[in-house]
C-alpha atoms as a PDB file:
ATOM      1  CA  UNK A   1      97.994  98.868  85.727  1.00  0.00           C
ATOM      2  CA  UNK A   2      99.081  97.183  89.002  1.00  0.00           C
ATOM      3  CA  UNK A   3      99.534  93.009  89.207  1.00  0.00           C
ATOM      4  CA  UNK A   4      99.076  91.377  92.590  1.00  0.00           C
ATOM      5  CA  UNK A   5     101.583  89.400  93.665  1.00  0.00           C
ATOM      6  CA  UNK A   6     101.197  86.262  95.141  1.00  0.00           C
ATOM      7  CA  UNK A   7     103.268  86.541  98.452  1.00  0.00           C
ATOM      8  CA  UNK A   8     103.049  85.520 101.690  1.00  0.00           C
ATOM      9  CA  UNK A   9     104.243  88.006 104.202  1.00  0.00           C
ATOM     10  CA  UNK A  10     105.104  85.957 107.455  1.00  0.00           C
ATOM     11  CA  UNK A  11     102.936  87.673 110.320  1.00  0.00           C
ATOM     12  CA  UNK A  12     101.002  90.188 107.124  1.00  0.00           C
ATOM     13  CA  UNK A  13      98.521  86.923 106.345  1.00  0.00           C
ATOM     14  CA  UNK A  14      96.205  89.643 104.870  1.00  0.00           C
ATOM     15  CA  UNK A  15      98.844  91.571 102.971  1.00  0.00           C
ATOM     16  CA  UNK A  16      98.241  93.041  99.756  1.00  0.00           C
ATOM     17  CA  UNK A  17     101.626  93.209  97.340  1.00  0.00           C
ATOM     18  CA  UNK A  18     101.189  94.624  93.620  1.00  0.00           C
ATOM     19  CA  UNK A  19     103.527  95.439  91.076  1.00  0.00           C
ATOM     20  CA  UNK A  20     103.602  97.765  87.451  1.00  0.00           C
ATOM     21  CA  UNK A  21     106.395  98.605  85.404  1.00  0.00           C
ATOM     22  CA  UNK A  22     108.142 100.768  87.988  1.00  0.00           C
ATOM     23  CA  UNK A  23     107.458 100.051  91.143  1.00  0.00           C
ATOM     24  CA  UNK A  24     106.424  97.421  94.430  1.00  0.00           C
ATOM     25  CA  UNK A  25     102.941  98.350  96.415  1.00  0.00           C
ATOM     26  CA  UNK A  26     103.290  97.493  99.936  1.00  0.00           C
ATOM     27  CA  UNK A  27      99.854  96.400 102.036  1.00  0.00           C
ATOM     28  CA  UNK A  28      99.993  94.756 105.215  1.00  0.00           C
ATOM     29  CA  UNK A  29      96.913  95.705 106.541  1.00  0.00           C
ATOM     30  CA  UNK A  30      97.753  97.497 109.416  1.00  0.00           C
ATOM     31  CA  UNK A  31      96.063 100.785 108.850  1.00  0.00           C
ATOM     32  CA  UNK A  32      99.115 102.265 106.930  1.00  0.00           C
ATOM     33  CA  UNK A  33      97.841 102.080 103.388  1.00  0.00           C
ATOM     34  CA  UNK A  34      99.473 100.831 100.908  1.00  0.00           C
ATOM     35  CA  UNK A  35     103.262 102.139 100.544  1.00  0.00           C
ATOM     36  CA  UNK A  36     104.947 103.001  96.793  1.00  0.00           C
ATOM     37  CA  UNK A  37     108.600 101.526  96.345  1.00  0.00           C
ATOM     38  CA  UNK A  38     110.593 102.429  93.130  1.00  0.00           C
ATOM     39  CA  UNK A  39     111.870  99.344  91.442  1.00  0.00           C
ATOM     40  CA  UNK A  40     115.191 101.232  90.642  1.00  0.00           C
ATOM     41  CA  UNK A  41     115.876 101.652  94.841  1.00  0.00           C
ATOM     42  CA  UNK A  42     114.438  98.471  96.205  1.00  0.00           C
ATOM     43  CA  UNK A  43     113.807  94.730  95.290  1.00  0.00           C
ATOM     44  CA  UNK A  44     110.353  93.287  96.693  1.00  0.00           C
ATOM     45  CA  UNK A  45     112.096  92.039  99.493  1.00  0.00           C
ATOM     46  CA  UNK A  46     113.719  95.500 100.369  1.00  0.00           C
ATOM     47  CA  UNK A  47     110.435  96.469 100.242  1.00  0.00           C
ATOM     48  CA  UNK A  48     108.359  94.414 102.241  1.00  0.00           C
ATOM     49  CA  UNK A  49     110.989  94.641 105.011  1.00  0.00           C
ATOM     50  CA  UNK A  50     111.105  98.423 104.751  1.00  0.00           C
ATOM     51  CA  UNK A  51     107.378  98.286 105.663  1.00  0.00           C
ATOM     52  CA  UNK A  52     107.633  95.846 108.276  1.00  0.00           C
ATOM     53  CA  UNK A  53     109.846  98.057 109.935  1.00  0.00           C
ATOM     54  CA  UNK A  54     108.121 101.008 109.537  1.00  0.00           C
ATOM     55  CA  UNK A  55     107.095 103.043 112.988  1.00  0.00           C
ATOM     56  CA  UNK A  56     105.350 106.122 113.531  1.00  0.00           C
ATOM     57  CA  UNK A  57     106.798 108.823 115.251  1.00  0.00           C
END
């Protein structure tokens, strides 16, 4: 069961950021869906900022 997290995401107003046992869910809103980040790899910051930075190829 994923827990939203309240967090604002500075430019993301509309993100969406959840949480279960294991890992982050990344949302910004951007089209991307939501991205899966392993708690054991990546704090919620890590994570966020890995989507941010995300660009298609």
């Amino acid at each position: 069961m994923k827990t939203i997290i309240e967090k604002t995401v500075e430019g993301f107003e509309n993100a969406i950021i959840s949480e279960n046992e294991e890992s982050w869910f990344v949302d910004l809103r951007t089209g991307l869906g939501e991205a899966e980040y392993p708690k054991c790899d990546y704090t919620l910051d890590q994570a966020i900022e890995d989507q941010i930075n995300w660009k298609m190829e």
